[in-house]
Protein backbone atom coordinates (compact mmCIF):
# COMPACT_ATOMS: atom_id res chain seq x y z
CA UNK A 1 10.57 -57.31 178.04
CA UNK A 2 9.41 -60.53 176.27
CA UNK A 3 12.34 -63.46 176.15
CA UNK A 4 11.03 -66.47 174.57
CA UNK A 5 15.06 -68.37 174.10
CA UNK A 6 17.52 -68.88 176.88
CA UNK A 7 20.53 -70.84 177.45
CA UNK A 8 21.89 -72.45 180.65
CA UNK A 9 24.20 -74.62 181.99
CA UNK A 10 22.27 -77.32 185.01
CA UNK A 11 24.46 -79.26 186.87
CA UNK A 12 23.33 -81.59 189.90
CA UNK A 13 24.75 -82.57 192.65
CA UNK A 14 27.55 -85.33 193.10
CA UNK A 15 27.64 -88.03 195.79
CA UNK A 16 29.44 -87.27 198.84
CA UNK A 17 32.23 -90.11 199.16
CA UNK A 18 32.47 -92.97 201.27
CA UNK A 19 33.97 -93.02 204.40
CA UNK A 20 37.49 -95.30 205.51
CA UNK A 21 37.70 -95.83 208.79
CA UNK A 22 37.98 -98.41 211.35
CA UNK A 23 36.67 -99.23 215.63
CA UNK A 24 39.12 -96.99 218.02
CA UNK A 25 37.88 -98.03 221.28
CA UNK A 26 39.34 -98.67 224.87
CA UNK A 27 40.06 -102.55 225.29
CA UNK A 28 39.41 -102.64 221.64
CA UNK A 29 42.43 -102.73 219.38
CA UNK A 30 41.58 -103.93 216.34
CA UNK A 31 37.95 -102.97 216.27
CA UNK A 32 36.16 -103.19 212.55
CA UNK A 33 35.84 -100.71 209.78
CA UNK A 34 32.87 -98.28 210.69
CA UNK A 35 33.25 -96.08 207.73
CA UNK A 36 29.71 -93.98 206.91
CA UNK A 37 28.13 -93.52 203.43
CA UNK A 38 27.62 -90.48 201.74
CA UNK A 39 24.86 -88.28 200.97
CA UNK A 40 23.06 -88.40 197.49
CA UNK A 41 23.87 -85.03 195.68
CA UNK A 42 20.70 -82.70 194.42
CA UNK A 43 18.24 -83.02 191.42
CA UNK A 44 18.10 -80.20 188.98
CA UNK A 45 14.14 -80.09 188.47
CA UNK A 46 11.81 -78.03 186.85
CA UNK A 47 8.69 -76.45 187.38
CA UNK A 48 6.04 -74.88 186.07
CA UNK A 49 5.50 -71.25 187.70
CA UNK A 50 1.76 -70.14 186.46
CA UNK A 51 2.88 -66.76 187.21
CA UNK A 52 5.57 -66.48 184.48
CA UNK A 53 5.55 -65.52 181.06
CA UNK A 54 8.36 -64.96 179.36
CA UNK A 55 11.96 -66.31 180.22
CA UNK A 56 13.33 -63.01 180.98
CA UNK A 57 14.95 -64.52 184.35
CA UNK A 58 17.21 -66.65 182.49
CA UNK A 59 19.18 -63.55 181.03
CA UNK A 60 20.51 -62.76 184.61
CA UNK A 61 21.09 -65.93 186.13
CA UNK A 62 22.95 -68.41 183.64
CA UNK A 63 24.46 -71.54 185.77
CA UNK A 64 22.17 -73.57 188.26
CA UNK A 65 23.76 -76.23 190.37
CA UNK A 66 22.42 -78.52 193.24
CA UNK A 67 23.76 -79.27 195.82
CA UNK A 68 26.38 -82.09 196.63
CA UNK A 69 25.84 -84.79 199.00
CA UNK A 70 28.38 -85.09 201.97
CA UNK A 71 30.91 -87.02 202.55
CA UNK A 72 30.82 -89.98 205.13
CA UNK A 73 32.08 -89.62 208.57
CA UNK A 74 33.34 -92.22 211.20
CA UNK A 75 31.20 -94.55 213.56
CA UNK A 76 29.05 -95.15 210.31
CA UNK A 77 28.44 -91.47 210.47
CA UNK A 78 26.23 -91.08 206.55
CA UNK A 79 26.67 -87.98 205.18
CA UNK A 80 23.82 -85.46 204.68
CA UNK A 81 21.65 -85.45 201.05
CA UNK A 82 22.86 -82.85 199.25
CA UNK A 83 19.47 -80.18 198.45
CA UNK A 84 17.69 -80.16 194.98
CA UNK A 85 17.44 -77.02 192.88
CA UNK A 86 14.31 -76.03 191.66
CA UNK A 87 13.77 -74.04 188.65
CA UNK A 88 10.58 -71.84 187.41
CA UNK A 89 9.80 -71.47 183.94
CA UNK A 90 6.28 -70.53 182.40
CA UNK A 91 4.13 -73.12 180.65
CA UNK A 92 5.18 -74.08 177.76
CA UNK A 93 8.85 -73.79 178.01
CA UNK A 94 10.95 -76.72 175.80
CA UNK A 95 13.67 -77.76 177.20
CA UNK A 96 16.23 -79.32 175.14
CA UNK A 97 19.74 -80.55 175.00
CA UNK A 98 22.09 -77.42 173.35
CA UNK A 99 24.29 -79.29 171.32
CA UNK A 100 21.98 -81.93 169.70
CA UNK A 101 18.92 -79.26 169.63
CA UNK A 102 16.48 -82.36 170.60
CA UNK A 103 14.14 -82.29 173.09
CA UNK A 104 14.34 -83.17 177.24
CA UNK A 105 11.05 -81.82 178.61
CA UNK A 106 7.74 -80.02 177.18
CA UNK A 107 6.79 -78.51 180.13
CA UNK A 108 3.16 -78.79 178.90
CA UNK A 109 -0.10 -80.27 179.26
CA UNK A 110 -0.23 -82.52 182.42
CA UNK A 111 3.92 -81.76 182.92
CA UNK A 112 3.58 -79.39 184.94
CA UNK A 113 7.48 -80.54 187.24
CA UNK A 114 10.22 -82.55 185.69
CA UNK A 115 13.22 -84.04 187.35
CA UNK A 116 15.39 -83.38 184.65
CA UNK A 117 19.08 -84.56 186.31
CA UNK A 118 19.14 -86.71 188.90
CA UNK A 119 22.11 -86.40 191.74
CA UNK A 120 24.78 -88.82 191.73
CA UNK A 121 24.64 -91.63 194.61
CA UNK A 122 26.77 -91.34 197.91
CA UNK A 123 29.12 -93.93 198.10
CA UNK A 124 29.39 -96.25 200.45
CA UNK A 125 31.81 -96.91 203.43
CA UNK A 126 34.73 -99.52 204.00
CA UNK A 127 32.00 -101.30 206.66
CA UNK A 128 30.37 -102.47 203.66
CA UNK A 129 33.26 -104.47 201.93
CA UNK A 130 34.25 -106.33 205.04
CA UNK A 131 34.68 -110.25 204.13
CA UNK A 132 35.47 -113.73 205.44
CA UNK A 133 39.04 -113.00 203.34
CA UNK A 134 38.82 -109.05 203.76
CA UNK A 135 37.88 -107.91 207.24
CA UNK A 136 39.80 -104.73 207.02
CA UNK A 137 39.05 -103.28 204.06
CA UNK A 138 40.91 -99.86 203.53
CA UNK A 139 38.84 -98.54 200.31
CA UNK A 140 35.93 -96.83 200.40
CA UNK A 141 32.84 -96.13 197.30
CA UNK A 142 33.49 -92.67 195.74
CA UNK A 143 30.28 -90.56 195.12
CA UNK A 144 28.54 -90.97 191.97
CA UNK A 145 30.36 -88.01 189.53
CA UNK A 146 27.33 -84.98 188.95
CA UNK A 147 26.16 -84.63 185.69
CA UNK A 148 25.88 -81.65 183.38
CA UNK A 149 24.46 -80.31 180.60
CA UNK A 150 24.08 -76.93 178.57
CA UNK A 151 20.41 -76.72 177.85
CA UNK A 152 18.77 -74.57 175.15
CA UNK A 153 15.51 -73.14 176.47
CA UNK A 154 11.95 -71.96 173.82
CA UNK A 155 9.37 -70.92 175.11
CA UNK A 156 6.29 -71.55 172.59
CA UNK A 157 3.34 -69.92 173.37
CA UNK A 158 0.31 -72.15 174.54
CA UNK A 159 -2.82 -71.20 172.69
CA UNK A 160 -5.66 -72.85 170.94
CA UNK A 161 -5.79 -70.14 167.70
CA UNK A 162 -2.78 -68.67 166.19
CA UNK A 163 -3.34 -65.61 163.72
CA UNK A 164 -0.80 -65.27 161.10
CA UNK A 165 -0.88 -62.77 157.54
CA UNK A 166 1.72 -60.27 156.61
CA UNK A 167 2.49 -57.36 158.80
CA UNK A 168 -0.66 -54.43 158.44
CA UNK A 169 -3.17 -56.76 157.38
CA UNK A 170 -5.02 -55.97 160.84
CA UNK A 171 -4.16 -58.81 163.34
CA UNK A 172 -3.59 -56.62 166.47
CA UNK A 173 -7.11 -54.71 165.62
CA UNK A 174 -8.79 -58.44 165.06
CA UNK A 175 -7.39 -59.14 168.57
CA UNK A 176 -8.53 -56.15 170.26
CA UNK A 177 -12.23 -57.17 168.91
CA UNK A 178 -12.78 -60.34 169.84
CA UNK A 179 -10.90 -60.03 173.26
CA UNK A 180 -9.83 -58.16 176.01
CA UNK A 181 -6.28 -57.76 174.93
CA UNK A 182 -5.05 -54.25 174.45
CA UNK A 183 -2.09 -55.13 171.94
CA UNK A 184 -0.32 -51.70 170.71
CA UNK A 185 -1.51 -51.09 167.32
CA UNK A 186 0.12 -49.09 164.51
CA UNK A 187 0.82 -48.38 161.04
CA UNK A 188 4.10 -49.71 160.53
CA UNK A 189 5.92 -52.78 159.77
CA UNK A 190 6.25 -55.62 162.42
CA UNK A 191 4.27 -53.41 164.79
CA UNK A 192 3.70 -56.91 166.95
CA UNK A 193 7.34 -57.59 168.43
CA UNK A 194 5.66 -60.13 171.03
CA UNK A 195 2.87 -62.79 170.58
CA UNK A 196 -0.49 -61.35 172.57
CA UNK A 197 -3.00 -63.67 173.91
CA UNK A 198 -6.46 -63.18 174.07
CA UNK A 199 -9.02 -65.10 175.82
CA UNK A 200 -12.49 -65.33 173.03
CA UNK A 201 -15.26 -65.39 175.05
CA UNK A 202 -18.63 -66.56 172.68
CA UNK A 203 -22.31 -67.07 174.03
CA UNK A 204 -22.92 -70.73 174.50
CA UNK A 205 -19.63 -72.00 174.38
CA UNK A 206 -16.53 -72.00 176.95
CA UNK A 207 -14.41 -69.89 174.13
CA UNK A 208 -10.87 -70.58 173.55
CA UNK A 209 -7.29 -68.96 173.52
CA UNK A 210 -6.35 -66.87 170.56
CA UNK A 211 -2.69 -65.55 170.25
CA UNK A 212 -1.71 -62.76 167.61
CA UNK A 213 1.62 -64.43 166.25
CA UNK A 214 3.74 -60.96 164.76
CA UNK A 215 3.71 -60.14 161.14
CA UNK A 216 5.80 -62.68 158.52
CA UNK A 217 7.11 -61.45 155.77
CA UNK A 218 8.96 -63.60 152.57
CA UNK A 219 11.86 -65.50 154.31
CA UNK A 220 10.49 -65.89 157.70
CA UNK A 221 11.46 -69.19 157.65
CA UNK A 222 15.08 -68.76 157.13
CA UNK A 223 15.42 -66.23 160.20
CA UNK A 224 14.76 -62.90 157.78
CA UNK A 225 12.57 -60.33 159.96
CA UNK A 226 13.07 -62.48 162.97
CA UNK A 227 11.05 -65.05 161.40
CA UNK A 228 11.82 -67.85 163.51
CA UNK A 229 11.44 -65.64 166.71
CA UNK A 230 7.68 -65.96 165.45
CA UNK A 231 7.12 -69.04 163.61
CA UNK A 232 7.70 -70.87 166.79
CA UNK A 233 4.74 -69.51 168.35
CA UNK A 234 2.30 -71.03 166.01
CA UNK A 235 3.13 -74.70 166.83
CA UNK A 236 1.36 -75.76 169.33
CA UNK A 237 -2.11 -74.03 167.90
CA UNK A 238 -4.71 -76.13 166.43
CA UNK A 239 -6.18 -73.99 164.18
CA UNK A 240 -4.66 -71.17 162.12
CA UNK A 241 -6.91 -67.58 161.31
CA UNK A 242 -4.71 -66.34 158.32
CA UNK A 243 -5.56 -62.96 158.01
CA UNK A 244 -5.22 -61.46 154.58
CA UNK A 245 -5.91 -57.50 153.19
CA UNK A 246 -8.49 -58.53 151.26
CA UNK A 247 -8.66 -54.15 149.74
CA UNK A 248 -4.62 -54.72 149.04
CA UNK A 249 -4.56 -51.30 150.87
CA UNK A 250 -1.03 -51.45 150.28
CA UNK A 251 -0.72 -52.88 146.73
CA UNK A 252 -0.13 -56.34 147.26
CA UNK A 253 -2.47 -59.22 145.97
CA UNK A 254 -4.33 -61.20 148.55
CA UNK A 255 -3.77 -64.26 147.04
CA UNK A 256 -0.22 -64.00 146.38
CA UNK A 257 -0.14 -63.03 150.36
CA UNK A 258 -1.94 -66.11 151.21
CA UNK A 259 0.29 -68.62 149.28
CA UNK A 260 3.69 -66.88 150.49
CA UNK A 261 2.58 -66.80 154.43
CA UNK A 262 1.66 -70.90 153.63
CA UNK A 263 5.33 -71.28 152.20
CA UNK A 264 6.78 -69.63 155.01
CA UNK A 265 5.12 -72.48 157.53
CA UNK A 266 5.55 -75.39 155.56
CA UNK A 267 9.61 -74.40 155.14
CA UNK A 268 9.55 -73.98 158.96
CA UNK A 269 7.77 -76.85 159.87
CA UNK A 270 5.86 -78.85 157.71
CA UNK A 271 3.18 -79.94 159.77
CA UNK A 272 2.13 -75.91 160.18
CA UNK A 273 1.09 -76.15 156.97
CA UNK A 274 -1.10 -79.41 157.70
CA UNK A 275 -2.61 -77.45 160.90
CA UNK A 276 -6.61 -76.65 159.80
CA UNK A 277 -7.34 -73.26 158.57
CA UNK A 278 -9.39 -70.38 157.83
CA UNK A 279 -9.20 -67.52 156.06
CA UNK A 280 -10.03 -63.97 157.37
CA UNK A 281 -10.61 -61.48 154.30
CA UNK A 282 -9.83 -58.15 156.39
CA UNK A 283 -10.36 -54.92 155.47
CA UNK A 284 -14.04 -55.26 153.66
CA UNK A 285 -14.80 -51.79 154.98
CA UNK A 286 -12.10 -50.13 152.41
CA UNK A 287 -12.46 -52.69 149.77
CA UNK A 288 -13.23 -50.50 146.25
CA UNK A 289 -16.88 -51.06 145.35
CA UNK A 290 -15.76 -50.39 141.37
CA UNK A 291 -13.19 -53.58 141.66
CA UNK A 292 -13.69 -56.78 141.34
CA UNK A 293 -15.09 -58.28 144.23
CA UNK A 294 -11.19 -59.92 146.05
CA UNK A 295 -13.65 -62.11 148.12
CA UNK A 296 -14.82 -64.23 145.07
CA UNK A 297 -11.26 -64.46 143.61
CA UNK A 298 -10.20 -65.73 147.60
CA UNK A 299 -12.74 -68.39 148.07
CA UNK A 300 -12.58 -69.81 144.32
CA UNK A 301 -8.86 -70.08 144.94
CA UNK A 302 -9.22 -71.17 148.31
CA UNK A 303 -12.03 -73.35 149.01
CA UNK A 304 -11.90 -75.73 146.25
CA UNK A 305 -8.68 -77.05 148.89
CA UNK A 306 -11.53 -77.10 151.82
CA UNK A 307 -10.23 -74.04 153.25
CA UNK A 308 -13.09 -71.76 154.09
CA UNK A 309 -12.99 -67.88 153.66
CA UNK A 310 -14.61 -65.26 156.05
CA UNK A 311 -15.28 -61.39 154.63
CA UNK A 312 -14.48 -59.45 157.74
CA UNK A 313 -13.93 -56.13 159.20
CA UNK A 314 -12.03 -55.77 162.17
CA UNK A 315 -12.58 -52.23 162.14
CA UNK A 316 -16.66 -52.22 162.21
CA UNK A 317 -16.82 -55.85 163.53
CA UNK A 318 -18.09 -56.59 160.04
CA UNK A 319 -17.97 -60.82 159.87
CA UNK A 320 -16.52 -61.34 163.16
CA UNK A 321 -19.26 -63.65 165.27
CA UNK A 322 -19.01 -65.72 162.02
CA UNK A 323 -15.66 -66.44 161.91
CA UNK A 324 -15.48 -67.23 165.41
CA UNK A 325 -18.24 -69.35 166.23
CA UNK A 326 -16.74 -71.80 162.78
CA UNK A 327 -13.47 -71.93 164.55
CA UNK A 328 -15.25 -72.55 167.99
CA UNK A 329 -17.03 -75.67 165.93
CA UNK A 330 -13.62 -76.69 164.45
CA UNK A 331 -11.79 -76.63 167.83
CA UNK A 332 -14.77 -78.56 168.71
CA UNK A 333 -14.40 -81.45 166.61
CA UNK A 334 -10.06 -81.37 167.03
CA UNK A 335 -10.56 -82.04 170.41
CA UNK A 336 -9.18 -80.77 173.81
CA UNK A 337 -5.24 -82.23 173.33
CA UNK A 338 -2.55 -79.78 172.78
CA UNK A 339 0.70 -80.31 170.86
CA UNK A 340 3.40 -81.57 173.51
CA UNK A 341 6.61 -82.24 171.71
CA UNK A 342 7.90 -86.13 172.55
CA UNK A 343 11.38 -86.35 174.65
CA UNK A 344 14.32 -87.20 172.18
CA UNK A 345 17.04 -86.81 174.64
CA UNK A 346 17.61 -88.83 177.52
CA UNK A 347 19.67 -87.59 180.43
CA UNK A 348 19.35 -91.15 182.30
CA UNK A 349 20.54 -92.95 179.06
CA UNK A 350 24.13 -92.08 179.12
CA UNK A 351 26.87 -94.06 180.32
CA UNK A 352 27.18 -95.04 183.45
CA UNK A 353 30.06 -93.56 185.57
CA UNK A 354 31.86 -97.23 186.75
CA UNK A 355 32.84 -96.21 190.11
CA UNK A 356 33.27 -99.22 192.65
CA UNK A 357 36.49 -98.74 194.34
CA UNK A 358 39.58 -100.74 194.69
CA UNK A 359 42.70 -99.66 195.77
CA UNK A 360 46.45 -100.49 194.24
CA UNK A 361 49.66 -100.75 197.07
CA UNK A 362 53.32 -101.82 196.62
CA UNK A 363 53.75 -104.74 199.69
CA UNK A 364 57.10 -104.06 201.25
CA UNK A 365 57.37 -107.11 203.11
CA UNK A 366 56.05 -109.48 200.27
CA UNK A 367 57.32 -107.54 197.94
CA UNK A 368 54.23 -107.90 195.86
CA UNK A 369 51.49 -105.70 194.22
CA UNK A 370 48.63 -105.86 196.13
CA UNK A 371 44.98 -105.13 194.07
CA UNK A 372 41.96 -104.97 195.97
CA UNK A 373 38.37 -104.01 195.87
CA UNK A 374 34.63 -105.10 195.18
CA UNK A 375 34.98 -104.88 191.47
CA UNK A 376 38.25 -107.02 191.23
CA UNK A 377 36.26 -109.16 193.74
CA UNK A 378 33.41 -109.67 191.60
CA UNK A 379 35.47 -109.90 188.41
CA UNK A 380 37.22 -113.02 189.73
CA UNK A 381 34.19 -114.75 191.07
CA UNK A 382 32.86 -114.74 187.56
CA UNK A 383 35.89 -114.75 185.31
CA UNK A 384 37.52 -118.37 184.55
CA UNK A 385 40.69 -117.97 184.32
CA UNK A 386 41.99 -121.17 183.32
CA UNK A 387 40.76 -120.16 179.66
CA UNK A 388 42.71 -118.10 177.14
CA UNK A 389 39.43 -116.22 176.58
CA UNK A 390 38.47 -115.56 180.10
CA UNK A 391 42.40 -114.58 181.01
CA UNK A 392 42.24 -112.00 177.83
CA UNK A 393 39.14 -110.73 178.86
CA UNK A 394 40.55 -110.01 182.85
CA UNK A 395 43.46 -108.41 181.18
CA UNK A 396 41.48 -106.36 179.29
CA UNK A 397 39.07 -105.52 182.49
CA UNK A 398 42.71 -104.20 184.28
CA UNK A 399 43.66 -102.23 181.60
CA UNK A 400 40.17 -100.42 181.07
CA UNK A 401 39.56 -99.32 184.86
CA UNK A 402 42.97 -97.83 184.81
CA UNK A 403 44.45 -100.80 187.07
CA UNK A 404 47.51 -101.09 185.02
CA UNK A 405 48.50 -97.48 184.54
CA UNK A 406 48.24 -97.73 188.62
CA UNK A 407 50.58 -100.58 188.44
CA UNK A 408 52.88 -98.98 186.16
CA UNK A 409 53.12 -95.40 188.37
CA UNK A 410 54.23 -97.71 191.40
CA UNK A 411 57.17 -98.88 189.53
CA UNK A 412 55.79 -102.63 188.22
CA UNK A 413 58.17 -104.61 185.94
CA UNK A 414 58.41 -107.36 184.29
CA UNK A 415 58.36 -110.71 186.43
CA UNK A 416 56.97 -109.03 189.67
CA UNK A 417 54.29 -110.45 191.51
CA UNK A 418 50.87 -108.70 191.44
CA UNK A 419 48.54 -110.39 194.30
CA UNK A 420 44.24 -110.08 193.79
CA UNK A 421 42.33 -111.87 196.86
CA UNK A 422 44.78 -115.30 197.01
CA UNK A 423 45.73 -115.29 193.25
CA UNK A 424 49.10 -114.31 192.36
CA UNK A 425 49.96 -113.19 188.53
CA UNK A 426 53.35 -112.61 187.14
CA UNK A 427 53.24 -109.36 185.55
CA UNK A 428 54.50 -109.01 181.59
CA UNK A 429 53.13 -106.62 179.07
């Protein structure tokens, strides 16, 4: 079965948690916090597995996680890293963000692994916090939170020629010439469910990768016929064989053909239709010798717009080496590069999980509110408080890392005492 969509849910792995603890030795009573850190959680990464072709896996198996990183342990015991998750997917798989539909990774070209999420950090234990005013600290760094996202996965094929034309005009038979692909070939309507490739191999040149996208019809573009099952197929070629009836074996004009299948691509994407082409004239072999000669009408419609037109036969072979050995010189002059679609979504980029630790406690004996921690720490060291601006802005810090709603669950009123590292604040809201 060919699957060329997918989607998943990735999540990597979270931090494993600091550790709170403190020295319990003989002759040693109030020994020092020895707290361990914890473990970084997992990446989610992904790979590209030459041995895949289709995404067919992805149908099963729906939710990947790493692993998380474990938690710290006494006597500065650090917890273990938690294991990444690796995940195969054939070249040319896009990988991009569900909601937004914009891309993470082209697992393309030179990308051949990706480390799409990264785990969160393991936080770090109480030993670290220890101070000239603090030398018991009894908080502890949390593990950085994992992070998730769905992911919508495409897989468009890789391949240096794309054939495109209306279903019966004789793409699978023009593949089975020029290669060794054995696509099934019959006569009826969208008898190519699946892109073939085909490797071209010409005398005197190192040939190139053709791929038979399946038959368009009018409407492609908006998802009629499974249009865009197709369409997405012929991005990253460079160079697009449309294949026309020339004999309009089944009544339609060639022509006409040729300027619907180039609507279809520029609706989907309008730089398909910017992609250089060539023209294949099929079926010269049937083509009445009373009528007027289609190839004529073809190239005076067509190469006037520097699109050149090729009489061919697939059946007999009739035009063939011609037609190849011009796209072999075009492919020549494009270049080696293939289409890699630029990362629009950025994992990394979003906002940071604020996770330093600090703990709230009600004082029995002082009868005060008691804040601690490395953030409040650092927030006073830098915060002047004699100014109304630098007070509203520490106000504002307390009520935005949840401070005050801790306050306010322990029972705080008005006029009590709330003490931060020597300070003491009278509390009023």
């Amino acid at each position: 079965m060919f699957a060329d969509r997918a989607k998943i849910y990735v999540r990597s792995g979270k931090g494993g948690d600091g550790h709170v603890s403190f020295r319990r030795e003989k002759y040693v009573p109030n020994g020092g916090p020895d707290g361990g850190d914890g473990g970084r959680g997992g990446d989610v990464i992904f790979e590209v597995d030459e041995g895949l072709n289709t995404l067919v896996d992805f149908r099963h198996i729906r939710k990947y996680a790493a692993q998380d990183g474990q938690n710290g342990g006494k006597r500065n015991c650090r917890g273990k890293d938690g294991q990444d998750i690796v995940i195969k997917v054939p070249e040319g798989t896009v990988i991009k963000e569900a909601q937004s539909g914009k891309v993470i990774a082209d697992m393309s070209g030179e990308n051949k692994k990706t480390v799409l999420l990264k785990g969160g950090r393991g936080g770090n234990g109480n030993q670290h916090y220890a101070t000239s005013t603090m030398q018991a600290p009894k908080y502890a760094q949390p593990g950085q939170p994992a992070q998730e996202l769905e992911l919508f996965l495409e897989l468009k094929v890789i391949a240096d020629v794309g054939l495109v034309g209306f279903p019966n005009v004789g793409k699978s038979t023009f593949l089975s010439r020029v290669t060794n692909a054995r696509p099934k070939i019959a006569n009826y309507h969208f008898t190519t469910l699946n892109p073939n490739l085909g490797v071209v191999d010409l005398e005197g040149t190192k040939g190139f990768v053709i791929a038979d996208i399946p038959g368009l019809i009018e409407g492609a573009s908006q998802g009629i016929g499974l249009g865009h099952e197709f369409l997405r197929h012929v991005e990253r070629t460079k160079v697009i064989i449309h294949i026309v009836d020339a004999a309009g074996t089944e009544g339609r004009d060639p022509v006409d053909d040729i300027y619907a299948i180039h609507k279809e691509l520029e609706a989907y994407n309008s730089q398909l239709a910017q992609k250089p082409q060539v023209i294949a004239a099929n079926k010269m072999d049937v083509v009445n010798p009373g009528s007027a000669n289609p190839i004529e009408l073809i190239r005076s419609e067509f190469e006037p717009k520097g699109i050149s037109v090729f009489p061919v036969s697939a059946v007999t072979g009739e035009g063939i080496r011609e037609i190849l050995y011009h796209v072999n010189k075009m492919l020549e002059d494009i270049g080696e590069e293939i289409t890699v679609f630029e990362q629009e979504y950025f994992p990394e980029s979003q906002p940071e999980y604020l996770n330093e630790p600090y703990t709230v406690v009600y004082d029995e004996t002082e009868d005060e509110f008691v804040v601690e921690g490395p953030r409040i720490e650092k927030m006073l060291g830098y915060t002047n408080l004699e100014s109304e601006k630098g007070f509203t802005f520490f106000q504002k810090f307390l009520k935005d890392t949840g401070i005050l709603r801790e306050l306010e669950a322990l029972g705080i009123k008005k006029g009590d005492t709330v003490r931060m590292y020597g300070l003491s604040f009278e509390y009023y809201k």
